[in-house]
Protein backbone atom coordinates (compact mmCIF):
# COMPACT_ATOMS: atom_id res chain seq x y z
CA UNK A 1 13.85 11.14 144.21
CA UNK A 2 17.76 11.79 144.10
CA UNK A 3 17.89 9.24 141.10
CA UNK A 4 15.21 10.65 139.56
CA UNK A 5 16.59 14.30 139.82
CA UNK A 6 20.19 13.02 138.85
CA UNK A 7 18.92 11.40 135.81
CA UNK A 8 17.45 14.12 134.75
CA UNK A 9 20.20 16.06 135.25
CA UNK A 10 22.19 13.99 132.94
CA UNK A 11 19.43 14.07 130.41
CA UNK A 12 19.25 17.82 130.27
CA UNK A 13 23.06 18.09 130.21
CA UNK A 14 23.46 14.61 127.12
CA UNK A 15 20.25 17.18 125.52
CA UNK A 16 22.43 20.11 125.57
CA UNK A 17 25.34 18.85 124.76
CA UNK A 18 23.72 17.45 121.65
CA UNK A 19 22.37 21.06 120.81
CA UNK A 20 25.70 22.67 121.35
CA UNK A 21 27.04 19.86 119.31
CA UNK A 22 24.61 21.27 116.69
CA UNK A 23 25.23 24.76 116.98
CA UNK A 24 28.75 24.30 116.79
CA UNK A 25 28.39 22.16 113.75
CA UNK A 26 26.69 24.56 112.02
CA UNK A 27 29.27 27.16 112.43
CA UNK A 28 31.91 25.18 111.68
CA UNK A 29 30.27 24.55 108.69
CA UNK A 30 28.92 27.96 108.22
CA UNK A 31 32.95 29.03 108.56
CA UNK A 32 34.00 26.12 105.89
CA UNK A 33 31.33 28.00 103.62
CA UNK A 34 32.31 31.96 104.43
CA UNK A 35 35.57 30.60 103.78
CA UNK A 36 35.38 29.02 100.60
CA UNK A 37 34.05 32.47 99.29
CA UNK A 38 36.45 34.39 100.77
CA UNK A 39 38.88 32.08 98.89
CA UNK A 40 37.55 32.86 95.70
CA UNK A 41 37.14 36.86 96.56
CA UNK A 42 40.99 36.31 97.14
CA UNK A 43 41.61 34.50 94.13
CA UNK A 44 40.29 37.62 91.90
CA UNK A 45 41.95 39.95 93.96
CA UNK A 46 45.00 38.46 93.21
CA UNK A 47 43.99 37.53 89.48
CA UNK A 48 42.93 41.42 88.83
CA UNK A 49 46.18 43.01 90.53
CA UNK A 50 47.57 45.70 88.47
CA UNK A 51 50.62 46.98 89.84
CA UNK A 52 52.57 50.07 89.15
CA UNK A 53 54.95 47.53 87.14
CA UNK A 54 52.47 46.04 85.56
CA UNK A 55 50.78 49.05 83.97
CA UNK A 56 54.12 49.92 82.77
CA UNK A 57 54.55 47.00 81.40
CA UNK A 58 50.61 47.31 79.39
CA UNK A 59 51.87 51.04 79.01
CA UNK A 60 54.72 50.05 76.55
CA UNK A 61 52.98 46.98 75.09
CA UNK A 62 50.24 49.40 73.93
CA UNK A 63 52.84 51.68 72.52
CA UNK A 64 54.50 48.78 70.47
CA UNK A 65 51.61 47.61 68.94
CA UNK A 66 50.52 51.53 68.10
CA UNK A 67 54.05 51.26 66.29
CA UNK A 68 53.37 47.99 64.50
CA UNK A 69 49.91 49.36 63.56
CA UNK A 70 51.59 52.23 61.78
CA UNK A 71 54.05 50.13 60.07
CA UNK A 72 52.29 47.71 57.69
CA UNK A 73 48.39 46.81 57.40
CA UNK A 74 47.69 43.67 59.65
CA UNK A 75 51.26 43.98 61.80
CA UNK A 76 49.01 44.54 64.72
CA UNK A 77 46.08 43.98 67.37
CA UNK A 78 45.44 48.00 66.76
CA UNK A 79 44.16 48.42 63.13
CA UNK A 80 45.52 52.35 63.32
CA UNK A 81 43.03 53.86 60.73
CA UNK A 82 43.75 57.06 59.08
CA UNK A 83 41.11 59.06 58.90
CA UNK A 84 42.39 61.61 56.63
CA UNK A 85 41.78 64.38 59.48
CA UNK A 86 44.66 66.27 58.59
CA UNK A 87 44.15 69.32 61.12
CA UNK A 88 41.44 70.05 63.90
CA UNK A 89 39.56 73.14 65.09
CA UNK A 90 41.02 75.86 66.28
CA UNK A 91 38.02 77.92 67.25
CA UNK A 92 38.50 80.65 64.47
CA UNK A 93 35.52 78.74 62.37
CA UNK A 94 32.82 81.04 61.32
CA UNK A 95 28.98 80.04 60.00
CA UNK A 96 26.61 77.65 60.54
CA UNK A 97 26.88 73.62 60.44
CA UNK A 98 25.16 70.76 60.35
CA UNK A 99 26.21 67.21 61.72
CA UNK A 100 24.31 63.68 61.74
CA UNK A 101 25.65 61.45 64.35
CA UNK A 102 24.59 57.99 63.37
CA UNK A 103 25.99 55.56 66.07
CA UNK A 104 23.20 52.74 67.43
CA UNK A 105 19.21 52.10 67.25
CA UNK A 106 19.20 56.39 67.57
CA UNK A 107 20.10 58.94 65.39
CA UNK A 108 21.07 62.49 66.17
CA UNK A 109 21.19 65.78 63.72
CA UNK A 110 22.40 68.93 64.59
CA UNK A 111 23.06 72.37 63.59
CA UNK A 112 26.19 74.39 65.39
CA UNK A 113 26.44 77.87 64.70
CA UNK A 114 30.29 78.87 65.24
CA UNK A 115 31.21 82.72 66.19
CA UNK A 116 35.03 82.73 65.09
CA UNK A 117 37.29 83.87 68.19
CA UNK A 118 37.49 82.20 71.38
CA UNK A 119 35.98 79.01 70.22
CA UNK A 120 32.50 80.81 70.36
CA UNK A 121 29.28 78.22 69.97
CA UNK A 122 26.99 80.67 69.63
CA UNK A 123 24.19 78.05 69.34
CA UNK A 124 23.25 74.68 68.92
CA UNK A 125 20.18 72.96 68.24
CA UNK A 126 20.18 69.09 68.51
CA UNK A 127 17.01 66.49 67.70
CA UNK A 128 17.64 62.94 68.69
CA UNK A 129 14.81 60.58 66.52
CA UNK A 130 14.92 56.98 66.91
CA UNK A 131 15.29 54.58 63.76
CA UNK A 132 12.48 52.49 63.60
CA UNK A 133 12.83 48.50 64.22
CA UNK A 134 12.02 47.77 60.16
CA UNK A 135 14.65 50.37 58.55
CA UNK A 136 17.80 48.46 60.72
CA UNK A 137 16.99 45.51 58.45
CA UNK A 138 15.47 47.02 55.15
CA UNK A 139 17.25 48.41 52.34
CA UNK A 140 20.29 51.29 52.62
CA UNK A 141 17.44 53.59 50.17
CA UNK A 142 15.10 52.77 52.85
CA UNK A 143 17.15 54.11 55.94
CA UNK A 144 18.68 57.02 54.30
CA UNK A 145 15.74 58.22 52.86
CA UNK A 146 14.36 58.52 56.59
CA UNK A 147 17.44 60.08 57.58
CA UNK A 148 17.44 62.72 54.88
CA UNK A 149 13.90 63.24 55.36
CA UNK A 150 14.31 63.99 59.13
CA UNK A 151 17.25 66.63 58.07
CA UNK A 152 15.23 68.35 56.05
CA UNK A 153 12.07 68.19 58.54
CA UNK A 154 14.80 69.32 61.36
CA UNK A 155 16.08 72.27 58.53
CA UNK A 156 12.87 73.39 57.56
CA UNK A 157 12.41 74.76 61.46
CA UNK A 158 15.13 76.98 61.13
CA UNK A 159 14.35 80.38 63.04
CA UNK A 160 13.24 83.16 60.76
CA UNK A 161 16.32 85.90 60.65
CA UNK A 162 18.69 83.12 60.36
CA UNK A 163 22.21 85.11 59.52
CA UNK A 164 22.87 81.44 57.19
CA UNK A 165 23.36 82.74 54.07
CA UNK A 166 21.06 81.02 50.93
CA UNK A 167 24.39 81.73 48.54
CA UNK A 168 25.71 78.88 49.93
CA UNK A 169 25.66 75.28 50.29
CA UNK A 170 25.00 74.16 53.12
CA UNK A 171 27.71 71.71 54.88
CA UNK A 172 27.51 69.08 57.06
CA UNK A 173 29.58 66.36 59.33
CA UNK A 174 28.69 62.45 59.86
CA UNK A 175 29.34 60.79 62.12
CA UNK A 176 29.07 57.02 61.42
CA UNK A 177 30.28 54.58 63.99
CA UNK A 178 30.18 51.28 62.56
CA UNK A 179 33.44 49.75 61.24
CA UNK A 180 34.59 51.85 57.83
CA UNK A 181 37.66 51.46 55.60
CA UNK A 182 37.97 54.90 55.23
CA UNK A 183 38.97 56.39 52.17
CA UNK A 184 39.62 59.80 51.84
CA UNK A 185 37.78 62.82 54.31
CA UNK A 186 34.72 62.49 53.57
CA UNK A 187 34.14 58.69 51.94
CA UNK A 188 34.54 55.54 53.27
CA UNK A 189 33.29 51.38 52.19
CA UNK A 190 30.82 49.91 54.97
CA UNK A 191 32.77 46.55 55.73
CA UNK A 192 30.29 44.88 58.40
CA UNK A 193 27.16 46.27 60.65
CA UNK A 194 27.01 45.73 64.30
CA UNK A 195 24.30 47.41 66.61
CA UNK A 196 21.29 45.28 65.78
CA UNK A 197 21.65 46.71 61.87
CA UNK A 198 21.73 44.08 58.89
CA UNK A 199 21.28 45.92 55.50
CA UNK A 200 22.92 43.71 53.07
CA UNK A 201 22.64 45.78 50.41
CA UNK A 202 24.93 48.40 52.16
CA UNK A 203 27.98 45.89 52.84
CA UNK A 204 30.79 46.93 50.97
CA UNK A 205 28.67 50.42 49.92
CA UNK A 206 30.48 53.64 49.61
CA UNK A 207 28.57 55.10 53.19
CA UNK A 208 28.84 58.71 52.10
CA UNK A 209 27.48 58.19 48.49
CA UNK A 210 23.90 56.41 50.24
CA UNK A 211 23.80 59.81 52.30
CA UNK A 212 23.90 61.27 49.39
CA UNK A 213 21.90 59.83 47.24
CA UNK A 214 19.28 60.00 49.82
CA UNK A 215 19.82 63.82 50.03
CA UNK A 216 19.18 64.14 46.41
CA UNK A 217 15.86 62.29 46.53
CA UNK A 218 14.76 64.79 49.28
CA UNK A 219 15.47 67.50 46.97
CA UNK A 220 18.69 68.61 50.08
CA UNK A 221 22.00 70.71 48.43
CA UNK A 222 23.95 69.73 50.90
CA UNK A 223 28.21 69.46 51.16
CA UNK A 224 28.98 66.05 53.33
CA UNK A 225 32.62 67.58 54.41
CA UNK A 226 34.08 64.98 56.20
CA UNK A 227 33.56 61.51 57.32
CA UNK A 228 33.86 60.46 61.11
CA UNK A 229 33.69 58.53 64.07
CA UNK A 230 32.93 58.89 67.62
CA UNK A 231 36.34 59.37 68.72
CA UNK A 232 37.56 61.88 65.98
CA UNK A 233 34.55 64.12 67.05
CA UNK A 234 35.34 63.83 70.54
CA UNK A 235 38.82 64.95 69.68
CA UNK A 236 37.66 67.49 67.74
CA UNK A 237 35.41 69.09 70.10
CA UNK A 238 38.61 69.27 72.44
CA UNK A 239 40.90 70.78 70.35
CA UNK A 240 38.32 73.41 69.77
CA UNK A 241 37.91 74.51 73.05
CA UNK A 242 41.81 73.68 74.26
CA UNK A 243 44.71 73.57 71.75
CA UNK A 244 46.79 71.06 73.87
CA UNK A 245 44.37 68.19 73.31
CA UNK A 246 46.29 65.94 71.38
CA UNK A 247 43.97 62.68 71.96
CA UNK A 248 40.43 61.12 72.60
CA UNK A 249 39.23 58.90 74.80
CA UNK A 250 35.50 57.25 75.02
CA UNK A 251 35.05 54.67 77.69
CA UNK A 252 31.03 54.55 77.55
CA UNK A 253 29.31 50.70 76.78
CA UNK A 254 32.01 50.70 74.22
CA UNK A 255 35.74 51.94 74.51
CA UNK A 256 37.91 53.34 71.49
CA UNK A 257 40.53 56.29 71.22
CA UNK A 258 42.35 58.40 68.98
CA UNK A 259 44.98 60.96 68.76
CA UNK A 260 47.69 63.26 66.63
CA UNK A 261 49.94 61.10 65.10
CA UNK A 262 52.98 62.68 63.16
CA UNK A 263 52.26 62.24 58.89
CA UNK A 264 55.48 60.80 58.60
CA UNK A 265 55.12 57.96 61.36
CA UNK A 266 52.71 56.61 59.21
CA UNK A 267 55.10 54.06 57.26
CA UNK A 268 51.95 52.13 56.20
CA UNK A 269 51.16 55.15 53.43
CA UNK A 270 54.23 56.19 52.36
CA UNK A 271 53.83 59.10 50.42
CA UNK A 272 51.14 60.91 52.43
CA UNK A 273 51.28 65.03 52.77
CA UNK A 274 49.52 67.05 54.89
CA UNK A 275 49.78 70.99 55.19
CA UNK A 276 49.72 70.58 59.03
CA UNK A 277 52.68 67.40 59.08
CA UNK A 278 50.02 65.55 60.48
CA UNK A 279 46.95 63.12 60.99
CA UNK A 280 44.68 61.66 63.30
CA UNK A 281 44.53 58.31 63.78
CA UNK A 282 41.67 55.91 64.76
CA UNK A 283 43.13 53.39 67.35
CA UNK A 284 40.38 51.17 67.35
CA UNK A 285 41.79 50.49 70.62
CA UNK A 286 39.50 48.28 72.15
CA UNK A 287 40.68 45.22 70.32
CA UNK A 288 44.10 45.61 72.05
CA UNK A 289 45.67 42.78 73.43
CA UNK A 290 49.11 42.00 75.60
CA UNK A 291 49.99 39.17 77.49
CA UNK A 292 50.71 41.46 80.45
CA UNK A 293 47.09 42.33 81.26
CA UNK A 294 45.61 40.75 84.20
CA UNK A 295 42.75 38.04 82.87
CA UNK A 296 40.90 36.23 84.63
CA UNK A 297 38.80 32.94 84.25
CA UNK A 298 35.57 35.09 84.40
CA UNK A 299 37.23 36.85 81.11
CA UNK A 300 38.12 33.84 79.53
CA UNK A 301 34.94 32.48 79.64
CA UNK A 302 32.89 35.88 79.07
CA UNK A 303 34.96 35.89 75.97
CA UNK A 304 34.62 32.18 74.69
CA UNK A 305 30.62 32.77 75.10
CA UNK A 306 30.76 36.10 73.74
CA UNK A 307 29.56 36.63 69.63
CA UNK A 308 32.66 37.58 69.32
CA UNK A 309 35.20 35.10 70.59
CA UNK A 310 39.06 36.19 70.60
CA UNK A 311 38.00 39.94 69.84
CA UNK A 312 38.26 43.39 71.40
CA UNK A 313 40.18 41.77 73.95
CA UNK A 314 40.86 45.34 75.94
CA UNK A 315 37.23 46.44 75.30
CA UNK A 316 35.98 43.37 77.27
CA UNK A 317 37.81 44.28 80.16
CA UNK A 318 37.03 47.68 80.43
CA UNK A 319 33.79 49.03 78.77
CA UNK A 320 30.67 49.13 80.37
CA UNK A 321 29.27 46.89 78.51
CA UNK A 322 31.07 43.55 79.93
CA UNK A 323 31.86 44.80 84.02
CA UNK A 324 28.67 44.01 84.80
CA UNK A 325 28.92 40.51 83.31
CA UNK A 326 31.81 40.08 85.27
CA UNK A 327 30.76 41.01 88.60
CA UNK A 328 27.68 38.37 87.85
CA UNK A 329 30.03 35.73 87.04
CA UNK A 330 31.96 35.93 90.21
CA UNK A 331 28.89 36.42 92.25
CA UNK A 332 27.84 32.91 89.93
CA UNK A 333 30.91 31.58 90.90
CA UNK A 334 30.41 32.22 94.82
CA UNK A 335 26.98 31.04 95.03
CA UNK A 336 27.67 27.34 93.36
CA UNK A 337 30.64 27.34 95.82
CA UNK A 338 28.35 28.11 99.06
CA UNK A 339 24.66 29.04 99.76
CA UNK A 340 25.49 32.13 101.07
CA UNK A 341 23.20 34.15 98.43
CA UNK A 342 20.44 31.10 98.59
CA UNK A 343 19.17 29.18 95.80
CA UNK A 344 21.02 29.87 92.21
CA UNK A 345 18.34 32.01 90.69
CA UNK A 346 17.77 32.00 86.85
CA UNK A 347 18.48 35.33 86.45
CA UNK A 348 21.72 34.89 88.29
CA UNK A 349 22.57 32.90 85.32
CA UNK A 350 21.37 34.98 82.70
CA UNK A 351 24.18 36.73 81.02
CA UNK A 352 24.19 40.33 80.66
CA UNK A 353 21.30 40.83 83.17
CA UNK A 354 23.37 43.05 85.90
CA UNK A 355 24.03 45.99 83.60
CA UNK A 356 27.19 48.14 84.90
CA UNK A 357 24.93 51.17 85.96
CA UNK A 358 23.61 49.05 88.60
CA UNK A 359 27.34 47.67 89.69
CA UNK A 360 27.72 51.13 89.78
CA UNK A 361 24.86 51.84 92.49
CA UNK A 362 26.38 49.03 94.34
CA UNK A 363 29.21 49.81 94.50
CA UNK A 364 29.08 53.97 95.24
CA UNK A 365 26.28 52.73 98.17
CA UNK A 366 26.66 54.87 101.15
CA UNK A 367 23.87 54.01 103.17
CA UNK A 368 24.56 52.23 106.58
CA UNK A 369 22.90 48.92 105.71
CA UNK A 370 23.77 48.63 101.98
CA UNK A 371 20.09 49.37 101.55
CA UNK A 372 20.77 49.77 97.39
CA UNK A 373 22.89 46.79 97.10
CA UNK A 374 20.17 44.60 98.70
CA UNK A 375 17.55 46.40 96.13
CA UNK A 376 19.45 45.53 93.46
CA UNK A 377 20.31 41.61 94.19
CA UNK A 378 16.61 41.14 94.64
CA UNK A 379 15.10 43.08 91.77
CA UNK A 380 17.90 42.08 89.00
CA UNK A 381 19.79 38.51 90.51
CA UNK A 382 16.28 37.52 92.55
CA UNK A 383 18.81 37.17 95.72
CA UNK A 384 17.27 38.12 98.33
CA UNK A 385 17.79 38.47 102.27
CA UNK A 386 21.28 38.89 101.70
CA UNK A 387 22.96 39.39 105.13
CA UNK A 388 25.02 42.54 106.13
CA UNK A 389 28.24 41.29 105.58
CA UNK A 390 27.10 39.57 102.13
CA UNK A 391 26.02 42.47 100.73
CA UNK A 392 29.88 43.76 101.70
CA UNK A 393 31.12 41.08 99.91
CA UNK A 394 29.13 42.42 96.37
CA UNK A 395 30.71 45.95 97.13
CA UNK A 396 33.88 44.92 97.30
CA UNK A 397 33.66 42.38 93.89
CA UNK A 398 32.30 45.84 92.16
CA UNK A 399 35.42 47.27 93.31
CA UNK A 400 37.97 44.66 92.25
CA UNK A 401 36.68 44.62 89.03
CA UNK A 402 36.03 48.58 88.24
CA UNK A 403 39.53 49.23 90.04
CA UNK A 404 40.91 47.00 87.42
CA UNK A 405 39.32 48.38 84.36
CA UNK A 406 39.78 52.02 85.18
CA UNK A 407 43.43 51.03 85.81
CA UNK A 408 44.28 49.24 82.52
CA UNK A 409 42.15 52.34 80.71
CA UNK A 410 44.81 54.92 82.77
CA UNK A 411 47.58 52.66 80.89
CA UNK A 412 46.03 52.67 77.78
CA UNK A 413 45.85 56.48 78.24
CA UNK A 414 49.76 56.30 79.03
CA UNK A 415 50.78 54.53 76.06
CA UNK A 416 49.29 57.01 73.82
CA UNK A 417 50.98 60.03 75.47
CA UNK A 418 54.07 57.26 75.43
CA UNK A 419 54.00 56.91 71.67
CA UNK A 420 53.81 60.74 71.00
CA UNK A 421 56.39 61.46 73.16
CA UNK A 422 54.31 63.25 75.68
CA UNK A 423 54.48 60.99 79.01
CA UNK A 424 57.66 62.76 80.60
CA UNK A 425 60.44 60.02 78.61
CA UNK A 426 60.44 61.52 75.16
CA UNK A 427 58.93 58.89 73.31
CA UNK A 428 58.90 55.52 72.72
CA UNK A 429 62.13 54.57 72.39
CA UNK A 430 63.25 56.84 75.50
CA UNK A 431 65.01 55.28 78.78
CA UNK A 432 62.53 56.23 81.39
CA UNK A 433 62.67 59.06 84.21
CA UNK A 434 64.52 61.01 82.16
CA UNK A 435 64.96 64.18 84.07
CA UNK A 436 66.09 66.47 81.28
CA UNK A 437 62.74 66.11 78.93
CA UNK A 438 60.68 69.13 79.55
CA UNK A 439 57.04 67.90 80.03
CA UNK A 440 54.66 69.92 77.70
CA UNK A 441 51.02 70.67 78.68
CA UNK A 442 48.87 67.71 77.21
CA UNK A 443 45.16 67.31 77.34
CA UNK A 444 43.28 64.33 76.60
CA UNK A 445 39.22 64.63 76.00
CA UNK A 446 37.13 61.61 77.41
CA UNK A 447 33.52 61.34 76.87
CA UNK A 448 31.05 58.32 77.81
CA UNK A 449 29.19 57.49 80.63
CA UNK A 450 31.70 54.81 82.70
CA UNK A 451 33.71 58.03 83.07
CA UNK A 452 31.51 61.04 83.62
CA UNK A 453 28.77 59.22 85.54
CA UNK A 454 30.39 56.62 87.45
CA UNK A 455 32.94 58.55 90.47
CA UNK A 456 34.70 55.00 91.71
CA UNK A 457 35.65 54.41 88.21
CA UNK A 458 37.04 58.15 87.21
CA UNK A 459 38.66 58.10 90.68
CA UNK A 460 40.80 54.88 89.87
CA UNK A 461 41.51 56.39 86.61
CA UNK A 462 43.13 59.17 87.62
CA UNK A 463 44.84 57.62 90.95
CA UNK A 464 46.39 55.13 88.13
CA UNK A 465 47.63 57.95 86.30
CA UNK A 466 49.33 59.64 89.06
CA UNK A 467 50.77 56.27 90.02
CA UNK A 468 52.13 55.35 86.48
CA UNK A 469 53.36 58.78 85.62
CA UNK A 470 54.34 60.54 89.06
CA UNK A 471 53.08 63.45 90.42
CA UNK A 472 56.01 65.19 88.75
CA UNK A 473 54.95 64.36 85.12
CA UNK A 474 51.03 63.56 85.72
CA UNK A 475 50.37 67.28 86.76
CA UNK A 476 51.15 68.67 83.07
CA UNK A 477 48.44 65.91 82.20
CA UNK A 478 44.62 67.02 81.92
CA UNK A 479 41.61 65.02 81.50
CA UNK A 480 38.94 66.67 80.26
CA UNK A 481 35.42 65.24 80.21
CA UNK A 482 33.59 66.54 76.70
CA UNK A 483 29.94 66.31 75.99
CA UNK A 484 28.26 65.45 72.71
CA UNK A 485 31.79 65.71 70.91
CA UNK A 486 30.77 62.88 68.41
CA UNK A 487 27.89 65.03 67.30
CA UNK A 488 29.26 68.71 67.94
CA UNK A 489 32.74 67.65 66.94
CA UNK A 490 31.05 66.50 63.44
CA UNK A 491 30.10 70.13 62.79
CA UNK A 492 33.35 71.25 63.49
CA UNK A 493 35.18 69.05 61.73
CA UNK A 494 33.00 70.36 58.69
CA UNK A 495 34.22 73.86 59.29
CA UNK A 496 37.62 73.22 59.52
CA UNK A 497 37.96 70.84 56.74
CA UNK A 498 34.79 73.27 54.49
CA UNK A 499 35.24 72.97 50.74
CA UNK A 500 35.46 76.62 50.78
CA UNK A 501 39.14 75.79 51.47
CA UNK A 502 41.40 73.99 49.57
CA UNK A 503 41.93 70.16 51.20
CA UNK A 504 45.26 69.53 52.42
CA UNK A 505 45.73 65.86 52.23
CA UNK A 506 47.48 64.62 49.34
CA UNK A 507 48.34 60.61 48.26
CA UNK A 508 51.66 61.22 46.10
């Protein structure tokens, strides 16, 4: 019996020793696989690292190129539009306007009635109609005719007692965010259509002459007073309700900005007068590019498979439309690395499928189990049964990559103020820390969703500030969040620049 129990023995312990051998096989190779991903977490970490330096370094890169971009057509990344804006509101307009906002697969048309002092709205009334599938691809008599006839439909329901007086012509803003070579206030020559819209007869149109035209066939007097886009509006609205706003911001799916420039900093149009010494200026920022910024593989390919390879450089790494593709990418990345996430789904390799709202959920989850993020990886990437400390790892991607963005948008801000002289070192040209520049108040109005809706993001914008500026110079800052300022600021921009007035800007 005492070989029998000894052999046993040994067979139980050789039995055990083989499952230990197991478990500790599997751990080991569980480790070499947690640590492979932690390598490549590292890796964009390091990659997306914007130090204090470096935003400087973007800071002044963006201010150079804002100079180049002033200085010749062509001499620069920033195309630096004039937009014959030659002064903004100042909340003293009086009467009643009108404004169509025409930006994507919706349309918007308003009517803002203004009370004169202390930047009084009284009222507005705003009707957002969709454009049906057929008109983005039909003829530019087709899709202004439905615009004018939804004016007049949206006109037509104005209140009985209105105060609008019949004597006179009615005047309205538009907004029209697709790319423009703007000619004058209120014209401008459609050069391309983005947004799902391919009119060819419009291509190389005069935009404000179709409006127009489709106003007369729908039996509308109406005064088209100015010309705009997004960002102008935005600024607008600002400068209406705060005389220190000097600049615009949007950082929505898209991300563009303008500001004040000086009339005689623009060397590209010599010979340009305004009463007010100056003119805003479209950035089209987004396009921006400077070695300095922080790119990353996930970038470089996000670009190369983009339809628009080698463009809007800065847009792609901070807009809402692309973060989400890059947090998929690296999440792509991790799971052909390791099985930690499972099986590569298909919609894992879908581009475009995680849409930034959702990194946004992820990444503001508060809940004790990451309950959201796990929702989210199932519904949208099909991952599912991601562990605890998996679901960490997705938080913390979110983070690296919104941290980033809302970082290089802070410098962007910077080299604006920068350029203007308003960022504490008197301008571009300025030795930095100066202490004997006295900081003036300067507001800048922001409007889109990645700011207003998304806290992480706003919170990283604003720390970056602080951090590029100092607390010293950042506190004369302010960033105001504005609502509907491509529409409302339309309207304004119609009362300000009315043809009741005599127009300013002069080509000599």
């Amino acid at each position: 019996m005492g070989r029998v129990t000894l052999g046993l023995a040994v067979g139980v312990a050789v039995v055990a020793c083989a499952v230990a051998g197991v478990v500790v096989g599997r751990r080991v190779r569980s480790r070499r696989k947690w640590g492979r991903v932690v390598g490549v977490l590292r890796e964009l970490e390091e990659s997306c690292e914007t130090t204090v330096g470096r935003l400087r370094q973007v800071v002044d890169a963006m201010a150079v190129e804002m100079h180049a971009g002033l200085a010749s057509e062509g001499g620069s990344k920033l195309k630096m539009l004039l937009t014959f804006v030659d002064h903004l509101p100042t909340g003293s307009e009086v009467g009643t306007y009108y404004a169509l906002d025409l930006g994507g697969t919706n349309f918007r048309v308003l009517r803002v009635q203004l009370g004169g002092r202390l930047s009084s709205i009284l009222s507005k009334d705003v009707e957002l109609q969709p454009i049906p599938q057929h008109l983005m691809r039909s003829t530019s008599e087709d899709l202004f005719d439905f615009i004018a006839s939804t004016l007049k439909q949206f006109i037509e329901k104005e209140e009985n007692g209105s105060k609008f007086s019949s004597l006179r012509t009615r005047e309205l803003g538009f907004t029209f965010s697709f790319p423009v070579k703007q000619m004058s206030l209120c014209s401008g020559i459609l050069l391309k259509w983005t947004k799902g819209f391919a009119i060819e007869d419009m291509v190389g149109k005069e935009v404000v002459e179709c409006l127009r035209a489709g106003l007369t066939r729908n039996g509308l007097d109406m005064q088209v007073a100015v010309l705009v886009n997004d960002t102008v509006g935005t600024l607008a609205l600002g400068h209406y309700h705060d005389a220190d706003t000097v600049a615009a911001v949007i950082i929505g799916t898209g991300t563009n900005a303008s500001y004040l420039e000086r009339a005689d900093a623009i060397i590209k149009c010599q010979g340009l007068l305004t009463t007010s010494g100056g003119m805003v200026v479209n950035m089209e920022w987004g396009n921006f590019w400077s070695s300095h910024l922080p790119r990353t593989p996930y970038d470089i390919d996000l670009d190369a498979e983009s339809p628009n390879p080698n463009d809007q450089g800065f847009e792609k790494m901070i807009s809402g439309m692309y973060l989400g593709d890059i947090v998929r990418r690296v999440i792509l990345r991790m799971s052909q690395e390791s099985d930690i996430f499972g099986p590569v789904s298909s919609s894992l390799l879908e581009p475009f499928i995680l849409h930034t709202p959702f990194v946004a959920k992820m990444h503001e989850d508060d809940s004790s189990d990451l309950q959201e993020v796990a929702r989210i990886l199932k519904e949208k990437l099909e991952i599912s049964e991601v562990p605890l400390k998996v679901r960490k790892l997705v938080v913390r991607i979110c983070d690296v990559v919104t941290r980033r963005a809302a970082r290089l948008a802070a410098a962007g801000i910077v080299g604006i103020l920068k350029k203007i002289g308003r960022d504490g070192t008197g301008g571009i040209s300025s030795v930095r820390g100066r202490s004997d520049i006295k900081m003036r108040r300067t507001v800048v109005a922001i409007e889109g969703a990645l700011y207003t809706g998304y806290t992480m993001f706003r919170e990283y914008l604003h720390e970056a500030l602080n951090d590029i500026l100092g607390e010293e110079i950042a506190q004369h800052v302010i960033l105001r969040a504005t609502e509907d300022g491509s529409g409302i600021g339309a309207a304004l921009l119609a009362a300000s620049h009315s043809s009741y007035s005599v127009d300013s800007v002069q080509l000599i």
